[in-house]
N, C-alpha and C. Protein backbone atom coordinates (compact mmCIF):
# COMPACT_ATOMS: atom_id res chain seq x y z
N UNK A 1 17.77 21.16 -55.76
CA UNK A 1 16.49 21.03 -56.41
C UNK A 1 16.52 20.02 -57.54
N UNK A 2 17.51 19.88 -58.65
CA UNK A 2 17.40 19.04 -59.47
C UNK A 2 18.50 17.78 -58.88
N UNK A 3 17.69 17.26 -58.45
CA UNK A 3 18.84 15.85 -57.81
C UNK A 3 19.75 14.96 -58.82
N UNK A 4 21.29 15.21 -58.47
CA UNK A 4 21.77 14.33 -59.49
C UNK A 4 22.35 14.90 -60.74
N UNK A 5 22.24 16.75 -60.56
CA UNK A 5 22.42 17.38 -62.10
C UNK A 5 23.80 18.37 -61.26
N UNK A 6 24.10 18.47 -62.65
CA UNK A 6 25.55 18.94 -62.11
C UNK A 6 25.58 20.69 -62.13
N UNK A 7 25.98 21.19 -61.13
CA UNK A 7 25.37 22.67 -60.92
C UNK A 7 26.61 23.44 -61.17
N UNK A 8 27.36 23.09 -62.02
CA UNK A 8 28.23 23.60 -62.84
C UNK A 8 29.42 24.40 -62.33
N UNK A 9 29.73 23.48 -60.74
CA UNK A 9 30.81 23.79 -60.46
C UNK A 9 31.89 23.53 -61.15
N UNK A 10 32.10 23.17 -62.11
CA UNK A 10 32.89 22.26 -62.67
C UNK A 10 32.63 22.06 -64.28
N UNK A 11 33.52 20.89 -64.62
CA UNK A 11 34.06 20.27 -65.68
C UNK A 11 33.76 20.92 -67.20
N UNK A 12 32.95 20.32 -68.03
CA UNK A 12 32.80 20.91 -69.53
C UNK A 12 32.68 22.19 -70.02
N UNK A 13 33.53 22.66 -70.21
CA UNK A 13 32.69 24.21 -70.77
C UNK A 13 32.21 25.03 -69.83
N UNK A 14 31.91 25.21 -68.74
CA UNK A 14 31.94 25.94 -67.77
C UNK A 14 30.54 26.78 -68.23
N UNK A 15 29.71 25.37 -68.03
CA UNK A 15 28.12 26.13 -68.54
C UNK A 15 27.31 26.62 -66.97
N UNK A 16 26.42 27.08 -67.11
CA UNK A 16 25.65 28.05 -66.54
C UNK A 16 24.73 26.37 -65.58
N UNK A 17 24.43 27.20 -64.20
CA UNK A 17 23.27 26.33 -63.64
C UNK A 17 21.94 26.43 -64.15
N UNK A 18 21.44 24.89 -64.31
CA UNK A 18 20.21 24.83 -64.55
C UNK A 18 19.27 24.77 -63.47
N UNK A 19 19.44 25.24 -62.58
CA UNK A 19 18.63 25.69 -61.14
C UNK A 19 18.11 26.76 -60.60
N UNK A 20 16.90 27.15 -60.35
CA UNK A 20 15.98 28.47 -60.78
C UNK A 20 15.33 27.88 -59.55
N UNK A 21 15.17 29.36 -58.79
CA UNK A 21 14.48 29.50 -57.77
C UNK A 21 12.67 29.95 -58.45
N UNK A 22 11.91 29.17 -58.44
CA UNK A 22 10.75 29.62 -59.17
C UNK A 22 9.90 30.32 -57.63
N UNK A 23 9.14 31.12 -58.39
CA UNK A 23 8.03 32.15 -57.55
C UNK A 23 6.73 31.54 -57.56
N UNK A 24 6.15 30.60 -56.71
CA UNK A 24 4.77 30.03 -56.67
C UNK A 24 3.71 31.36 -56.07
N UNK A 25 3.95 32.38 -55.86
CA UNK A 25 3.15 33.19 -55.38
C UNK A 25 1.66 33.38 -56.35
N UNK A 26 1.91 33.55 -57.49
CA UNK A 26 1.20 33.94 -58.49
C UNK A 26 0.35 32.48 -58.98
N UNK A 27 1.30 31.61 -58.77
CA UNK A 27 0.78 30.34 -59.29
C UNK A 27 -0.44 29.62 -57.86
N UNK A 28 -0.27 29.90 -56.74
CA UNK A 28 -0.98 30.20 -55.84
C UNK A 28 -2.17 30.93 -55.87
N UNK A 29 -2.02 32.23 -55.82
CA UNK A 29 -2.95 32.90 -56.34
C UNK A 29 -4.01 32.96 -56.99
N UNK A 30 -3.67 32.39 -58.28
CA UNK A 30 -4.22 32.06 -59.41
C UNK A 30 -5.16 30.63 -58.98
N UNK A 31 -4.90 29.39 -58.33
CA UNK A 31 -5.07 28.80 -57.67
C UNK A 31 -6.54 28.55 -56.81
N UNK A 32 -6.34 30.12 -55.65
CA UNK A 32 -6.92 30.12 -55.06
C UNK A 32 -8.23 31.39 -55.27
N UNK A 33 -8.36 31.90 -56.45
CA UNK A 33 -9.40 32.15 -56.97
C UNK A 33 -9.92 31.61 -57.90
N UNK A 34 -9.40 30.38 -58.66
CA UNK A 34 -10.13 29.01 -59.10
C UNK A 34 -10.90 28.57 -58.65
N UNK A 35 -10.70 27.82 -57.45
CA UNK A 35 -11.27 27.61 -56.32
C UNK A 35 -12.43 27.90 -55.78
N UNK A 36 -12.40 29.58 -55.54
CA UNK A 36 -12.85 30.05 -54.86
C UNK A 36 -14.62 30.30 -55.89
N UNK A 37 -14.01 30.59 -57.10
CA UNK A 37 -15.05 30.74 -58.22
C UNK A 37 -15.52 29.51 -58.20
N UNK A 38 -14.80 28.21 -58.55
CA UNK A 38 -15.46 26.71 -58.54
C UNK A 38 -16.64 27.02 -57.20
N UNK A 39 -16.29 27.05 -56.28
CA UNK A 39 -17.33 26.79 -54.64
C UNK A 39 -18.60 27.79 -54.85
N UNK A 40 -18.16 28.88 -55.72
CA UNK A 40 -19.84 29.54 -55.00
C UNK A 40 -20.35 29.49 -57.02
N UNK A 41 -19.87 28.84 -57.81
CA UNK A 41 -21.04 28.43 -58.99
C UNK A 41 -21.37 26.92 -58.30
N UNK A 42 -20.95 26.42 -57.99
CA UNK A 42 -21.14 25.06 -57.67
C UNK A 42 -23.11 24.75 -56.95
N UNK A 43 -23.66 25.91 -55.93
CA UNK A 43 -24.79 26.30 -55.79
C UNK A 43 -25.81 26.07 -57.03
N UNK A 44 -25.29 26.97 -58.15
CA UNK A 44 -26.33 27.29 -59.06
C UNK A 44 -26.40 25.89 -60.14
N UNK A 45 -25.87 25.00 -59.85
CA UNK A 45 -26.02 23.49 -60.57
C UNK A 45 -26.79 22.99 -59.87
N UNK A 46 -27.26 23.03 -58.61
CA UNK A 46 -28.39 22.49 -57.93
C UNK A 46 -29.60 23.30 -58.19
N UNK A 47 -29.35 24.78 -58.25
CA UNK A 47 -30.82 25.29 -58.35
C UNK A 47 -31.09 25.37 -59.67
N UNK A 48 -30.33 25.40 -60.83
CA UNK A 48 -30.72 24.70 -62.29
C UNK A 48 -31.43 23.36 -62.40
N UNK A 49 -31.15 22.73 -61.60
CA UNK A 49 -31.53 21.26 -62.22
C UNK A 49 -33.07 21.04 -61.51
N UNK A 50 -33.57 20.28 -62.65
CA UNK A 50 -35.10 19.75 -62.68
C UNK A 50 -35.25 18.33 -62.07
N UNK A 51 -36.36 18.37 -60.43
CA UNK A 51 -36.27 17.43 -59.86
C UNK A 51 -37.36 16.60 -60.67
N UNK A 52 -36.70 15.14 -61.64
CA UNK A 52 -37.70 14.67 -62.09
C UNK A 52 -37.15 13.09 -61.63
N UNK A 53 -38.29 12.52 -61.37
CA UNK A 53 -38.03 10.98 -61.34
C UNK A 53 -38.61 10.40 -62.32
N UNK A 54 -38.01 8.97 -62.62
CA UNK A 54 -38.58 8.28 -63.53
C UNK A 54 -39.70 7.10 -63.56
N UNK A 55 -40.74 7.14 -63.95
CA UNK A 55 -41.72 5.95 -63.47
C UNK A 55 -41.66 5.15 -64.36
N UNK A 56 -42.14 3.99 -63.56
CA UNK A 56 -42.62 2.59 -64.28
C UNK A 56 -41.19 1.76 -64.00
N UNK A 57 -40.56 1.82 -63.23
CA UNK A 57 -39.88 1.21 -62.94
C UNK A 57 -39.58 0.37 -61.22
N UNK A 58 -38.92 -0.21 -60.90
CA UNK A 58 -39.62 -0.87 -59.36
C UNK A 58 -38.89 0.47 -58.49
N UNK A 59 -40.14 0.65 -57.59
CA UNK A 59 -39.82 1.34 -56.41
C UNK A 59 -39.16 0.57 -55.41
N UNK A 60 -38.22 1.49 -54.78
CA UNK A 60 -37.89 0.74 -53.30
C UNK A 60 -38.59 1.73 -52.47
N UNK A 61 -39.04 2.33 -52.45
CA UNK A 61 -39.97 2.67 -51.12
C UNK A 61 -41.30 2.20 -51.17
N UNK A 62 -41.50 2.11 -49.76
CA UNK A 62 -42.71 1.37 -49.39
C UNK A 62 -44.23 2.21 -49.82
N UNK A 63 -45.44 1.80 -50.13
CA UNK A 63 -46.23 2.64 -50.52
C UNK A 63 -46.91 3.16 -49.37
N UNK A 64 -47.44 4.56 -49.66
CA UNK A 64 -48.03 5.16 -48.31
C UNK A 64 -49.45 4.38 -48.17
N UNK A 65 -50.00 4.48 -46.88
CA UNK A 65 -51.02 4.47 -46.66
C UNK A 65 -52.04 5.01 -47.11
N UNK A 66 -53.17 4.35 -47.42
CA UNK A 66 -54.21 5.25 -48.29
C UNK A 66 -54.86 6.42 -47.49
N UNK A 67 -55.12 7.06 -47.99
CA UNK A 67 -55.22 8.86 -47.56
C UNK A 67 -56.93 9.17 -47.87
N UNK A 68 -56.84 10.02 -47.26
CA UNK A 68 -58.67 10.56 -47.75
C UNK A 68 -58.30 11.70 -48.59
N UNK A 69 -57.81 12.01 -49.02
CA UNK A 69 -57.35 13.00 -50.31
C UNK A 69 -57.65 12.18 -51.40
N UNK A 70 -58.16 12.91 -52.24
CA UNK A 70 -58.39 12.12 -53.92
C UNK A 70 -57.85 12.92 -54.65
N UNK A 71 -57.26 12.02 -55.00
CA UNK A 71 -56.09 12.15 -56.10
C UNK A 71 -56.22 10.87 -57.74
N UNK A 72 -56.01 11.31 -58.51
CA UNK A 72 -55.83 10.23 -59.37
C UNK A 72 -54.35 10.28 -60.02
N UNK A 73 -54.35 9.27 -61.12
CA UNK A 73 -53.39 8.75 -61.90
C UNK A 73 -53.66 9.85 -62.97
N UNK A 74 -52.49 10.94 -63.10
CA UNK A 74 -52.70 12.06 -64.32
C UNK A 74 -51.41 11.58 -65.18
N UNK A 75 -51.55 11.41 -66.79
CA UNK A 75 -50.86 11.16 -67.36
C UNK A 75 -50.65 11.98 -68.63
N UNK A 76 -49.58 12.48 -68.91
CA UNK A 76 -49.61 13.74 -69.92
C UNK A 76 -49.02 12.69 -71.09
N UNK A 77 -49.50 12.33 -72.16
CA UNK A 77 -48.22 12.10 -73.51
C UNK A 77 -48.35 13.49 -74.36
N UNK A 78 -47.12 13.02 -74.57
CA UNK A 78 -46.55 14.52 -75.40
C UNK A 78 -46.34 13.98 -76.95
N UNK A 79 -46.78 14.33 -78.14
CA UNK A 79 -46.43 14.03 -79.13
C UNK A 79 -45.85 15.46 -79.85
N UNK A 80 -45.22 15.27 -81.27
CA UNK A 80 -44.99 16.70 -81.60
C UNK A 80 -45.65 17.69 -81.95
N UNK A 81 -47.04 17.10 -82.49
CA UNK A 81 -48.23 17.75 -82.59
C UNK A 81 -49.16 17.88 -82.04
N UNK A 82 -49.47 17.50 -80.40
CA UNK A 82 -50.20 17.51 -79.70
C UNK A 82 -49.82 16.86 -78.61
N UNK A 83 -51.15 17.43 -77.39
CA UNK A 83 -50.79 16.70 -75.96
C UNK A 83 -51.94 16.27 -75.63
N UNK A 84 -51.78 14.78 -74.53
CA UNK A 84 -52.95 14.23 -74.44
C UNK A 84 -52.77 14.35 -72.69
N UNK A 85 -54.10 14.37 -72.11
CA UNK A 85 -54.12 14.58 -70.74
C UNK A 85 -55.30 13.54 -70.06
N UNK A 86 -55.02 12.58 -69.61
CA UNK A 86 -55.50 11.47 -68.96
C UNK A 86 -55.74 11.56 -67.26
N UNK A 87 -56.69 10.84 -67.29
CA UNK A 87 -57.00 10.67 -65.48
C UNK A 87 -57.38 9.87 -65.37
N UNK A 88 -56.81 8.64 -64.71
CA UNK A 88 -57.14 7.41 -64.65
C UNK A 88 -57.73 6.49 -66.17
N UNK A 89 -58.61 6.37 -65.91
CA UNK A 89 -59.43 5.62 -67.42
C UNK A 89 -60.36 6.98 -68.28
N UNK A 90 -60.59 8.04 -67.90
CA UNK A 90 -60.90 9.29 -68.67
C UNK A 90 -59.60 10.05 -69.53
N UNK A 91 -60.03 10.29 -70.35
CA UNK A 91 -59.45 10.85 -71.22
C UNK A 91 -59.74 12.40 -71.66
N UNK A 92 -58.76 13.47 -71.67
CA UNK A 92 -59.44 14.80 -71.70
C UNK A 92 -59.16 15.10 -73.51
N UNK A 93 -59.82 16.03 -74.26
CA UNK A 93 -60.05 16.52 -75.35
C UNK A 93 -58.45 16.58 -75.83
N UNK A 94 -57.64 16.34 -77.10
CA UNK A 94 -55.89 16.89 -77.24
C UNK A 94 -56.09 17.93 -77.26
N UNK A 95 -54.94 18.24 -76.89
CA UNK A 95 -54.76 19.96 -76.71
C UNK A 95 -53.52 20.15 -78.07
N UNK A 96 -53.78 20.55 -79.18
CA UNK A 96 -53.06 21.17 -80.18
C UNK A 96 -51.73 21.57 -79.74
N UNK A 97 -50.61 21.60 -80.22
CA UNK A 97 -49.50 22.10 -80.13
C UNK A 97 -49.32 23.40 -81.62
N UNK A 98 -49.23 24.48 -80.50
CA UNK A 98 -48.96 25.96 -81.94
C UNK A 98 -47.53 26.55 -81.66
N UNK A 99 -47.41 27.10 -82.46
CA UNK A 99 -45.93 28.16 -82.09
C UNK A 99 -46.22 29.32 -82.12
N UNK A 100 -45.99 30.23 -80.86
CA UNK A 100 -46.42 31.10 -80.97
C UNK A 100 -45.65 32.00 -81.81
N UNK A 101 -45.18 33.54 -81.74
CA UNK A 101 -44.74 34.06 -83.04
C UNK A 101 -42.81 34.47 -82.89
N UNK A 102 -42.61 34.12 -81.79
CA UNK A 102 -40.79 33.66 -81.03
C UNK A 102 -40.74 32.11 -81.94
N UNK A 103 -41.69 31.26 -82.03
CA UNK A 103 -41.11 30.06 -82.40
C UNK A 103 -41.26 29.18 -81.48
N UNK A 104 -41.62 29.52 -80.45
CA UNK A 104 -41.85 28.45 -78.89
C UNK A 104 -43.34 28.13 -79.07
N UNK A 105 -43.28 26.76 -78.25
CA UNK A 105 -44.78 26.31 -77.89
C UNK A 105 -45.48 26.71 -77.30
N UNK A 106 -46.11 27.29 -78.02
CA UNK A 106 -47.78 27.75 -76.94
C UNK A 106 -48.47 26.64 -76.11
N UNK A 107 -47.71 26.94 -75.09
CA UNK A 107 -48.77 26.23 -73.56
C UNK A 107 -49.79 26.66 -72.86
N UNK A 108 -50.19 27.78 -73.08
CA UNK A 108 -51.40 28.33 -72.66
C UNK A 108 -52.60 27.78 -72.76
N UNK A 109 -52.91 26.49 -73.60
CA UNK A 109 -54.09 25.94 -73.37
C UNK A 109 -53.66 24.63 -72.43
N UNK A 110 -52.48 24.46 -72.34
CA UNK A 110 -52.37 23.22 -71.75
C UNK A 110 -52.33 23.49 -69.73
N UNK A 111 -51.88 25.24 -69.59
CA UNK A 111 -51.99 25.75 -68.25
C UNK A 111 -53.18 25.93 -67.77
N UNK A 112 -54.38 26.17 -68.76
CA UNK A 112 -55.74 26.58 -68.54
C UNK A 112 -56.43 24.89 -68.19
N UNK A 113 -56.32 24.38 -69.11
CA UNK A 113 -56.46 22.66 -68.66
C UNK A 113 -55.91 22.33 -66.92
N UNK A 114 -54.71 22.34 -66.62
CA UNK A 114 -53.92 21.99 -65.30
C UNK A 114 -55.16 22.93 -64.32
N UNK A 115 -55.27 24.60 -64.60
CA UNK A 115 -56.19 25.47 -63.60
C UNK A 115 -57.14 24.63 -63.57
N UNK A 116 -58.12 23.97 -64.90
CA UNK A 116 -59.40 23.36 -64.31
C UNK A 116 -59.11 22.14 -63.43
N UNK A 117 -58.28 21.11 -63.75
CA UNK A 117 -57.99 19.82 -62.90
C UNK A 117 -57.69 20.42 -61.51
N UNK A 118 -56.81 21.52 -61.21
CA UNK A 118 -56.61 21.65 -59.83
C UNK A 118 -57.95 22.30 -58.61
N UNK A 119 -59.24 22.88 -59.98
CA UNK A 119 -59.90 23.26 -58.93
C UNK A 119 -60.53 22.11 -58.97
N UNK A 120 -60.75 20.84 -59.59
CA UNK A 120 -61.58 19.45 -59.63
C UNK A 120 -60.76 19.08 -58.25
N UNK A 121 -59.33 18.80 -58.45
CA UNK A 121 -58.69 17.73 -57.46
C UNK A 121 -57.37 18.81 -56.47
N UNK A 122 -57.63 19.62 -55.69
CA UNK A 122 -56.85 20.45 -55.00
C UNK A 122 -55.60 19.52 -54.50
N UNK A 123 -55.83 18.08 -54.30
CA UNK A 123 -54.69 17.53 -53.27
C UNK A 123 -53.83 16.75 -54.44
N UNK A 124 -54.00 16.80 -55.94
CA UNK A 124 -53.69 16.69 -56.79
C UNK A 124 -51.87 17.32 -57.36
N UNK A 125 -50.75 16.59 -56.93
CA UNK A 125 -49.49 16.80 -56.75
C UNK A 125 -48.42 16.02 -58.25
N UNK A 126 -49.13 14.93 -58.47
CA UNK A 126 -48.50 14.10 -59.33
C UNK A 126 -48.65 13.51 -60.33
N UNK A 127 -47.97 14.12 -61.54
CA UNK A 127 -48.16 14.13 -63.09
C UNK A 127 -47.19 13.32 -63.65
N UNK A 128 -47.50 11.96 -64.69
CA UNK A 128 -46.82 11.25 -65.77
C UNK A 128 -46.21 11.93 -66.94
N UNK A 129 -45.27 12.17 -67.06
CA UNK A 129 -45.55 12.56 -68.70
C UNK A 129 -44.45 11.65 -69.30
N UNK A 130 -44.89 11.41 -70.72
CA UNK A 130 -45.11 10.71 -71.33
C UNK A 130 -44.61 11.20 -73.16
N UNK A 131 -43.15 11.43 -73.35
CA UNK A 131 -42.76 12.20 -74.65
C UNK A 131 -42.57 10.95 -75.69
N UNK A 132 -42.85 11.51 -76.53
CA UNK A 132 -42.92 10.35 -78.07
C UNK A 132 -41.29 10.75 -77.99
N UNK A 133 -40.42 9.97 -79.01
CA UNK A 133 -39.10 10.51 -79.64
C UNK A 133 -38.88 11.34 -80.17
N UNK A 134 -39.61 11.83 -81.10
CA UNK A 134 -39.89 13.00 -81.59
C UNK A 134 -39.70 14.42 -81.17
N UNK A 135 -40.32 14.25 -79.92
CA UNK A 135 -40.55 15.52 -79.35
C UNK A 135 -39.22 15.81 -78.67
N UNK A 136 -39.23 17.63 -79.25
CA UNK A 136 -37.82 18.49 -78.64
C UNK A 136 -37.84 18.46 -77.08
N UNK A 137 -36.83 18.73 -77.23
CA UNK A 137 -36.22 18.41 -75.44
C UNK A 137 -36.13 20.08 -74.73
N UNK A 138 -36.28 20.53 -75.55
CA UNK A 138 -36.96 22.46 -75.14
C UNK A 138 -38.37 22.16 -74.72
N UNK A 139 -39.30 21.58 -75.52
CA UNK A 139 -40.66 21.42 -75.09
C UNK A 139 -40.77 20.55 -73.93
N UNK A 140 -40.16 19.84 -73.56
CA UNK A 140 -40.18 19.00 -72.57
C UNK A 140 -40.00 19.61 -71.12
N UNK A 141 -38.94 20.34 -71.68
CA UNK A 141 -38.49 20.99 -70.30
C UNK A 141 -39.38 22.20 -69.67
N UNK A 142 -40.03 22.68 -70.73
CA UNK A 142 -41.00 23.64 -70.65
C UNK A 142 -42.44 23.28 -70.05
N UNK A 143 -42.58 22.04 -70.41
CA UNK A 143 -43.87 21.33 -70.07
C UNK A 143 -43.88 21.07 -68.51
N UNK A 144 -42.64 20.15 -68.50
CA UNK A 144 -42.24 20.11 -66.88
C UNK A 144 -42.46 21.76 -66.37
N UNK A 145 -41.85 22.34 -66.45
CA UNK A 145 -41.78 23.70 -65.58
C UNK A 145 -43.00 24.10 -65.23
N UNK A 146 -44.06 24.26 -66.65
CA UNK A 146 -45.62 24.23 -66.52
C UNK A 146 -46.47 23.48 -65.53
N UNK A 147 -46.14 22.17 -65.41
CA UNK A 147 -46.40 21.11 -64.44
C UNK A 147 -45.82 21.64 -62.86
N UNK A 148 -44.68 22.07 -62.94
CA UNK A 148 -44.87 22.58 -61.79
C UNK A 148 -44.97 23.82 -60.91
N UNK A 149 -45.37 24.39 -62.32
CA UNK A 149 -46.08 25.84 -61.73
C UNK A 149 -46.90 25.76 -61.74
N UNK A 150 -47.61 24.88 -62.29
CA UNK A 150 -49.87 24.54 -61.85
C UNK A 150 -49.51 23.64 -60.64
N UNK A 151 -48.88 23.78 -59.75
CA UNK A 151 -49.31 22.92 -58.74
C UNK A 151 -48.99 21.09 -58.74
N UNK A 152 -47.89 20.79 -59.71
CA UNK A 152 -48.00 19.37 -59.94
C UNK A 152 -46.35 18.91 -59.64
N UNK A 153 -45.98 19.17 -58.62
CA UNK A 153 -44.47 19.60 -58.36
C UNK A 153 -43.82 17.85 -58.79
N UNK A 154 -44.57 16.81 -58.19
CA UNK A 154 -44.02 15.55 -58.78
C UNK A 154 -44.17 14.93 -60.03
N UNK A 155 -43.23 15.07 -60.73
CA UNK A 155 -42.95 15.19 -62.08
C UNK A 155 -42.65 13.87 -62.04
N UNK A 156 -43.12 12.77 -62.99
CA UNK A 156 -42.13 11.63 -63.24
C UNK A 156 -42.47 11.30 -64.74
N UNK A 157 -41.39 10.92 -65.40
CA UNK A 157 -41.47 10.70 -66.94
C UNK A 157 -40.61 8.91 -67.31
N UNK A 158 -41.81 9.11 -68.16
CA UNK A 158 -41.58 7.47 -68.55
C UNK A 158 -41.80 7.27 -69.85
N UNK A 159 -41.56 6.38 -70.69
CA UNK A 159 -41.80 6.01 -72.35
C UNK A 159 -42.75 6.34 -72.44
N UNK A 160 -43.47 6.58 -73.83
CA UNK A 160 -44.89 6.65 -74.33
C UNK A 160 -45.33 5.27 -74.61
N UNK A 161 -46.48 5.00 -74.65
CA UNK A 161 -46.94 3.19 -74.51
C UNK A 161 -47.21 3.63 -76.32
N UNK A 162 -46.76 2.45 -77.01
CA UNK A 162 -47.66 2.63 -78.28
C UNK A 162 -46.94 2.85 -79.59
């Protein structure tokens, strides 16, 4: 096992072998419930993560064909004190940003907003948003989730203009 070392047949002092049969059983073992734990968390990193793309940047896919569904251009900016909600060249009322009494953002006026747009535009799938620097990255993620529990599952986020 140790190539080249002298296994103490012999000469100086009549010292002891430095050659040890080691037991990989345990080290195996140990091993193969690493492993085994790595493969089935490995799942829950996909169903954690938030499918968002980023706009305003060049697409490589080709654009669809125009559709008889109406749909517009919905654009959320997020500032820290408020949210603005756009449709094309209309502009909807800001919606205040509060904390409710946990310390989190009250989105409840901004879900009641999404209910009215979806009974305006039912085929209505795809939302901008639009965060200043400012704004926490808890609210963001929360906003998204909101977005796609009203029905707005394509999420894409891009700079704020301005």
């Amino acid at each position: 096992m140790a190539g080249g070392m002298d296994t103490g047949g012999g000469g100086k002092g009549g010292k002891k072998p430095l050659d040890a049969a080691i037991n990989l059983t345990a080290f195996i073992d140990l091993m193969a419930v690493t492993i085994s734990f790595l493969i089935m968390t490995a799942v829950w990193t996909q169903i954690g993560r938030l499918q968002v793309s980023q706009a305003g940047g060049p697409s490589t896919e080709e654009e669809p064909p125009p559709t008889e569904t109406k749909t517009v251009q919905l654009t959320l900016l997020i500032t820290p004190t408020e949210l603005r909600l756009s449709a094309d060249q209309s502009t909807f009322d800001p919606i205040p940003l509060t904390k409710d009494g946990k310390g989190k953002t009250d989105l409840s006026k901004l879900v009641a907003r999404f209910k009215e747009l979806k009974a305006q535009l039912p085929d209505q799938t795809a939302i901008t948003l639009q965060p200043e620097d400012k704004v926490r990255y808890e609210d963001l993620v929360r906003i998204i989730d909101e977005c796609i529990g009203s029905g707005l599952p394509q999420v894409s986020v891009s700079a704020a203009m301005g």
